[in-house]
Protein backbone atom coordinates (compact mmCIF):
# COMPACT_ATOMS: atom_id res chain seq x y z
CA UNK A 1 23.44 -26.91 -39.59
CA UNK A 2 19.63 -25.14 -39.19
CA UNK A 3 17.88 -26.10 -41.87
CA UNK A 4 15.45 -23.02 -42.40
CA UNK A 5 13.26 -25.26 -45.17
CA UNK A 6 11.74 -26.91 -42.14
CA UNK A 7 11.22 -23.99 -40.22
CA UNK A 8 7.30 -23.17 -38.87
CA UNK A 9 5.86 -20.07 -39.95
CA UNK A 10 2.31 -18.44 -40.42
CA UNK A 11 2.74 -19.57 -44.23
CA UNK A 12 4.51 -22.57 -44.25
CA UNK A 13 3.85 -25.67 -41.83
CA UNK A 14 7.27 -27.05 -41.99
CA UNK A 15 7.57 -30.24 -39.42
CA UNK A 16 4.38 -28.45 -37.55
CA UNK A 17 1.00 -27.06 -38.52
CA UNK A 18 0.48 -23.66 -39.74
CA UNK A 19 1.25 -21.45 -36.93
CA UNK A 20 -2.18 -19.39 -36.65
CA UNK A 21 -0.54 -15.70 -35.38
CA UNK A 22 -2.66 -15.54 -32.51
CA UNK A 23 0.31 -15.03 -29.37
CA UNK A 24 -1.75 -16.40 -26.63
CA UNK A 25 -1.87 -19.46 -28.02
CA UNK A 26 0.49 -22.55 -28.09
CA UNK A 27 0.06 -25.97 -29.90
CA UNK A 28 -1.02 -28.84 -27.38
CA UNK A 29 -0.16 -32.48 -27.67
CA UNK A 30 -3.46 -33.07 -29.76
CA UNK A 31 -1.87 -30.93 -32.43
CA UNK A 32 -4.11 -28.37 -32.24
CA UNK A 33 -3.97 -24.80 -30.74
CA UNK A 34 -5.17 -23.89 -27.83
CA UNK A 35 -5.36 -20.90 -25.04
CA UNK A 36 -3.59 -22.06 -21.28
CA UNK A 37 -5.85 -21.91 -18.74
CA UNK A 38 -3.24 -19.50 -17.12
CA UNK A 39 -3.61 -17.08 -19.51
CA UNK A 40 -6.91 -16.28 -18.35
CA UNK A 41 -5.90 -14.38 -15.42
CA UNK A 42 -8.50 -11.67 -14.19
CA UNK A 43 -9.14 -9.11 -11.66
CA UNK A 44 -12.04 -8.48 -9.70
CA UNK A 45 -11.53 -5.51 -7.08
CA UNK A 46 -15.64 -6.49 -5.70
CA UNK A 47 -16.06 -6.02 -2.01
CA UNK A 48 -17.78 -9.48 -1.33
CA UNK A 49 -18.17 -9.10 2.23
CA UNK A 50 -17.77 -6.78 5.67
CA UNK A 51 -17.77 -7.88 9.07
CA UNK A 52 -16.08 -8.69 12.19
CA UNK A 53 -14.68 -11.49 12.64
CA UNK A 54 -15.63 -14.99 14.57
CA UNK A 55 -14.12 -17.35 16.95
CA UNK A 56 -14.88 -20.21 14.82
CA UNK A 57 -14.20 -20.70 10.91
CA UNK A 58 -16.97 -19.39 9.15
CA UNK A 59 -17.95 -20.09 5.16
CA UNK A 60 -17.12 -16.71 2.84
CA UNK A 61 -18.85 -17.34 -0.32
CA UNK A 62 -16.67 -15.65 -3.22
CA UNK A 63 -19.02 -18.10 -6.00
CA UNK A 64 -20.94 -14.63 -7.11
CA UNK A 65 -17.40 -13.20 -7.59
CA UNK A 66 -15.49 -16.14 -9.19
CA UNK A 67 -18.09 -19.11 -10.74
CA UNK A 68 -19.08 -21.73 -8.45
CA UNK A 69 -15.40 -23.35 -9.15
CA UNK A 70 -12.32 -24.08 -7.71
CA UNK A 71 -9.83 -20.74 -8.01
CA UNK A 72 -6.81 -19.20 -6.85
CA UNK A 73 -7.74 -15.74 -4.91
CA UNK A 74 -5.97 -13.62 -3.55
CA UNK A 75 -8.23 -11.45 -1.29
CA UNK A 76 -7.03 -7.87 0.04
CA UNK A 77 -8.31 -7.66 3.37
CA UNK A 78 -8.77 -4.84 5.58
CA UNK A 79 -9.90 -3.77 8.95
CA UNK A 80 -10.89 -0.03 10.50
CA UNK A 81 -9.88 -1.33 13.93
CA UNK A 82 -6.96 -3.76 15.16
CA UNK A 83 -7.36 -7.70 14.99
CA UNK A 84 -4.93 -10.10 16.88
CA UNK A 85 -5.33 -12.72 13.92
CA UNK A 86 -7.58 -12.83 10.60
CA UNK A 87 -7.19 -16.36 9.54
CA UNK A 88 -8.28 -18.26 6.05
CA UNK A 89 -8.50 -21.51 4.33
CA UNK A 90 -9.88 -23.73 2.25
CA UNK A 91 -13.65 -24.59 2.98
CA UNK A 92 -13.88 -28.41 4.46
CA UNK A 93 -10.04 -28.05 5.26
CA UNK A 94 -10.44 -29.23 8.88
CA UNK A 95 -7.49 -27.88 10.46
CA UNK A 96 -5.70 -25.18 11.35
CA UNK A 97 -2.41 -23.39 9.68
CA UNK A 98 0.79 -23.80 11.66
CA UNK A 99 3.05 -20.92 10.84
CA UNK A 100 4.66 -17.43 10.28
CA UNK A 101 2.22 -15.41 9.88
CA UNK A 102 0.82 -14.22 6.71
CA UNK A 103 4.16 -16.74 5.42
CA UNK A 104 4.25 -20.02 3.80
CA UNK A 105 1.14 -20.36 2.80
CA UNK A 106 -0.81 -20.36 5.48
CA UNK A 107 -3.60 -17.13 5.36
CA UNK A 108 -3.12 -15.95 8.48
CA UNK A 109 -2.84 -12.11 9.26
CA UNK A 110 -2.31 -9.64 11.94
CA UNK A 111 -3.60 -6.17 10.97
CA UNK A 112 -3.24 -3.22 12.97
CA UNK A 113 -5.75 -0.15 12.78
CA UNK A 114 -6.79 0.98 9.29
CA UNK A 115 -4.29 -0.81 7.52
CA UNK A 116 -4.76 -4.41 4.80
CA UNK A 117 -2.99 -7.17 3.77
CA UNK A 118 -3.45 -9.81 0.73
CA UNK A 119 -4.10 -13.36 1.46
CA UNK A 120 -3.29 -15.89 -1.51
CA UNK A 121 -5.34 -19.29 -1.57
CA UNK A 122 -7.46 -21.91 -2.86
CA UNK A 123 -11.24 -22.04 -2.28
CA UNK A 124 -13.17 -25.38 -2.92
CA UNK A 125 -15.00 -26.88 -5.93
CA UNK A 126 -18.11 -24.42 -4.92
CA UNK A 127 -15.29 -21.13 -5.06
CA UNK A 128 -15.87 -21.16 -0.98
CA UNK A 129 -12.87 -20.27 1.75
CA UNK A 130 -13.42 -20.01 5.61
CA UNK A 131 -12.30 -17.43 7.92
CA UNK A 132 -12.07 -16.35 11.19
């Protein structure tokens, strides 16, 4: 049996708070509302960089871009001429993916003349990634 006396509602607490009508929100376990961190989802479609690129990993700053912070970015990343492998990761990560490329994870991709692909990953504390 619902009892609809204890029901939440912009008027009536119930067994909650006041809801405050604001969607984005939802109540935390301090009893108060707040906005998730997930909801604050942007887009930035900035070129940060262009260049050719290295033999070694090099540091690709996207701080200017993102806040000197640690971030999930996906980057769209294209080339005018063919490139046997475009590969990212984390700054300070130390190794190298193992993998399908441009699959499980692991920022690596093989582009073919004038044509892009999207790289999903996590840069450091400082919002840095490396490449090569």
């Amino acid at each position: 049996d619902d009892n609809l006396d204890l029901n939440a509602s912009t008027t009536r607490h119930g067994l909650l708070r006041k809801l405050d009508n604001v969607v984005t929100h939802f109540l935390n376990g301090q009893g108060g509302f707040t906005t998730p961190v997930f909801a604050q989802l942007t887009f930035d479609t900035t070129e940060v960089f262009s260049d050719n690129p290295t033999l070694a990993y090099t540091d690709l700053d996207l701080s200017g871009v993102i806040g000197a912070n640690q971030a999930l970015v996906l980057l769209r990343v294209h080339t005018s001429v063919g490139s046997p492998h475009i590969r990212f990761r984390k700054n300070g990560e130390g190794k190298d993916y193992s993998g399908m490329v441009n699959a499980q994870g692991t920022g690596i991709c093989i582009l073919a003349t004038d044509t892009f692909a999207y790289i999903l990953l996590v840069t450091d504390t400082g919002g840095i990634v490396e490449w090569k």
